[in-house]
Protein backbone atom coordinates (compact mmCIF):
# COMPACT_ATOMS: atom_id res chain seq x y z
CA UNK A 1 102.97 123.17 142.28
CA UNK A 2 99.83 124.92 140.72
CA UNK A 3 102.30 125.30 137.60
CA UNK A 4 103.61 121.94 137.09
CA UNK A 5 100.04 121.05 137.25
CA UNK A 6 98.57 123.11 134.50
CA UNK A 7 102.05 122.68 132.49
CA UNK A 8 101.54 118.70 132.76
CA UNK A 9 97.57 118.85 131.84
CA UNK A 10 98.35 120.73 129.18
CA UNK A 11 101.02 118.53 127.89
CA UNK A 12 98.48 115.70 127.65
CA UNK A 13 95.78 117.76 126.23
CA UNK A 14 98.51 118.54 123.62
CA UNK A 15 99.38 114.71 123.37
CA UNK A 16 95.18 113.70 122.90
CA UNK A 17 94.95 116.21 120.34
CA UNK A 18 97.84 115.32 118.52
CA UNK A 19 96.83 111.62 118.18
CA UNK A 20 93.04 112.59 117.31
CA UNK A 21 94.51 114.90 114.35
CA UNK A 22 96.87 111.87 113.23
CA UNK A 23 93.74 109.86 113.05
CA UNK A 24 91.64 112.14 111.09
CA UNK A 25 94.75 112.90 108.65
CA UNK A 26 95.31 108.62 108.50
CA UNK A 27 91.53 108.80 107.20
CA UNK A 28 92.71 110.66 103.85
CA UNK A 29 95.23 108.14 102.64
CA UNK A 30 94.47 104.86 100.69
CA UNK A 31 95.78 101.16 100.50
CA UNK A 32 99.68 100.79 99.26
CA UNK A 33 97.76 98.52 95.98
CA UNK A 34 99.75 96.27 93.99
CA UNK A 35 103.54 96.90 92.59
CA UNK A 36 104.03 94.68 89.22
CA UNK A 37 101.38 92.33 90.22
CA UNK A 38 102.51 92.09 94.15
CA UNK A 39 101.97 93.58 97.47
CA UNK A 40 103.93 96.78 98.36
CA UNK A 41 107.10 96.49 100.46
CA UNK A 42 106.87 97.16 103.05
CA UNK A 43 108.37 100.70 104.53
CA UNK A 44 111.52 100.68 107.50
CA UNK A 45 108.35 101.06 110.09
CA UNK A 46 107.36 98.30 112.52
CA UNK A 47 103.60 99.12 111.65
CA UNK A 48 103.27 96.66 108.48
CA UNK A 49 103.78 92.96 107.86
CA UNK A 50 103.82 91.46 104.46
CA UNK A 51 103.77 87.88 102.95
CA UNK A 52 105.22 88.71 99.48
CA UNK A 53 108.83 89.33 100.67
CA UNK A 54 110.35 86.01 102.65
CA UNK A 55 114.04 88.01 102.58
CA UNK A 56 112.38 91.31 104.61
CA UNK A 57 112.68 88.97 107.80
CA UNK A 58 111.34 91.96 109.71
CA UNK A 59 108.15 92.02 107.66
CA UNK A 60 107.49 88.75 106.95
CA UNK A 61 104.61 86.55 107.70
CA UNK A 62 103.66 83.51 106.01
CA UNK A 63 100.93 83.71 103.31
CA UNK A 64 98.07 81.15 103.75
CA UNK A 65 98.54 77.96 101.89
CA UNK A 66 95.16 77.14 99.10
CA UNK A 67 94.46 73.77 99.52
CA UNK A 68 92.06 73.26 96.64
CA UNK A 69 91.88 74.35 93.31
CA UNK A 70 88.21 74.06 92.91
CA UNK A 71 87.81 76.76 96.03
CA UNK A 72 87.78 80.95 95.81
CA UNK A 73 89.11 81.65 99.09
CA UNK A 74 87.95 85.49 98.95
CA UNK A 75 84.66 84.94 100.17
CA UNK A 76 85.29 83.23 103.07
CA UNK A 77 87.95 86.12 103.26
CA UNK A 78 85.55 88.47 103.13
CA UNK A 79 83.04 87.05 105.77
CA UNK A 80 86.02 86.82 107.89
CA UNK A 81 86.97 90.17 107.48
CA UNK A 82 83.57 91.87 107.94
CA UNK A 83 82.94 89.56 111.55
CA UNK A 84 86.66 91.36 112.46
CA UNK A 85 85.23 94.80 111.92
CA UNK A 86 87.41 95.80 108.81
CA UNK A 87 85.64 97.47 105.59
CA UNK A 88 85.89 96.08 102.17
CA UNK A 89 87.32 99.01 99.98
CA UNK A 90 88.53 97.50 97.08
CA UNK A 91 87.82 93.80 95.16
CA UNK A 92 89.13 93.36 91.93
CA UNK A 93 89.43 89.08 90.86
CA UNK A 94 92.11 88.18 92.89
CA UNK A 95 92.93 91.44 95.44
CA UNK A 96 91.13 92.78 98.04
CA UNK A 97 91.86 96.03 100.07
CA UNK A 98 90.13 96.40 103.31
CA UNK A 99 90.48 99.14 106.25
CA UNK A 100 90.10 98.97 109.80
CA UNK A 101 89.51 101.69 112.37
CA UNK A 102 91.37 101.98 115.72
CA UNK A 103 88.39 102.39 118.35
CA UNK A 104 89.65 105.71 120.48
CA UNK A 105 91.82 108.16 117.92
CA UNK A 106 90.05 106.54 114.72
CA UNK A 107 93.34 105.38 113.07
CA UNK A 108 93.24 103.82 109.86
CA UNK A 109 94.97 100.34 109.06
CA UNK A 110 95.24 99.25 105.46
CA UNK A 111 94.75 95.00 104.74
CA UNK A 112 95.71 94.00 101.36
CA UNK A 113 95.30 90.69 99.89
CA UNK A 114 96.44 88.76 96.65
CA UNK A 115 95.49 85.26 95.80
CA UNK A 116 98.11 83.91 93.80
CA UNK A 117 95.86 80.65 92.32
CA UNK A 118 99.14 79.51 90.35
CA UNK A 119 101.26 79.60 93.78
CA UNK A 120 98.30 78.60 95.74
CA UNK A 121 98.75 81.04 97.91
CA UNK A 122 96.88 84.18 99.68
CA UNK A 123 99.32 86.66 100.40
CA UNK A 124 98.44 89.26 102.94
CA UNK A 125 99.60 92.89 103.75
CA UNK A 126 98.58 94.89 106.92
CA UNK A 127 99.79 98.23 107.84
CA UNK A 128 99.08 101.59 109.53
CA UNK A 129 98.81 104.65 107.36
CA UNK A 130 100.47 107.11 109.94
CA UNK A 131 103.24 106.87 112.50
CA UNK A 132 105.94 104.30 113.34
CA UNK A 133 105.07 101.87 115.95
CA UNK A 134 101.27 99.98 115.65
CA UNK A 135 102.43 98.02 119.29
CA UNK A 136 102.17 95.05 117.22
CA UNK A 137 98.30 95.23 116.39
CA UNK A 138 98.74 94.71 112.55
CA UNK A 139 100.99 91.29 112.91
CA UNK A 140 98.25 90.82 115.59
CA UNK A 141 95.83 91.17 112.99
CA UNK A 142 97.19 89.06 110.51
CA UNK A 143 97.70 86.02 112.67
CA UNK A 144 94.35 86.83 114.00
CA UNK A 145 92.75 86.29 110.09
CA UNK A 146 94.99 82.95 109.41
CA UNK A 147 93.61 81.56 112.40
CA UNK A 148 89.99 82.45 111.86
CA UNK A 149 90.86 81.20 108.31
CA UNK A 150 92.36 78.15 109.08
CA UNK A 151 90.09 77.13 111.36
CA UNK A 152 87.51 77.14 109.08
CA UNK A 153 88.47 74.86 106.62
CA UNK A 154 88.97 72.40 109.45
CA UNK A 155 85.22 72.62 110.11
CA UNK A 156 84.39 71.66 106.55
């Protein structure tokens, strides 16, 4: 009995470090950037949705319709972004690449965004730099920013 115990408390000491050194090694990589002008693809991983692609059904979530010319929509973005606890990294005229940290093992998600002003439409990437699952947080995420987004342009 004394055995299994130590066995199985060592097996989850094993399991805690593991996940703390995929967070630290998460914290090396950058943002996928732009591929001819466009988000990345997505990879074959659950962890990463992507408005660029409408045929990668798996991927897909709908980019944010501009409803004015007159307006730059990265501000707002921005503001949005910081109150959500992500990190600008990048801003270049129409892209933006942003990180947020997981709270516990200190994973790293990229968000990438394009404003396509002749499509009138933001198109957003989210995705985790390590592993295969993300239990959904980075569609989470996404949905969580067109809301926010959304609802304030109703306020104006």
């Amino acid at each position: 009995m004394k055995t299994t115990l130590i066995i199985l408390l060592s097996l989850v000491v094993a399991g805690i470090v593991f996940f703390f050194i995929l967070g630290i090694i998460s914290g090396s990589g950058t943002a996928a950037g732009l591929a001819n002008g466009r988000l990345s693809r997505c990879p074959d991983k659950p962890n990463c949705v992507c408005s660029e692609y409408a045929a990668d059904s798996k991927h897909y979530i709908e980019p944010i319709s501009i409803t004015s010319d007159a307006f730059d929509p990265l501000p707002r973005l921005k503001s949005i972004i910081g109150k959500m606890g992500g990190t600008v990294q990048t801003e270049q005229d129409s892209y933006l690449a942003v990180t947020f940290i997981s709270a516990v093992f200190r994973f790293v998600d990229d968000l990438e965004i394009r404003v396509d002003r002749d499509q009138r439409q933001i198109h957003i990437r989210s995705a985790s730099r390590v592993g295969y699952s993300d239990a959904g947080v980075n569609k989470q995420r996404v949905r969580e920013l067109i809301r926010l987004y959304g609802d304030g342009l109703s306020e104006k």
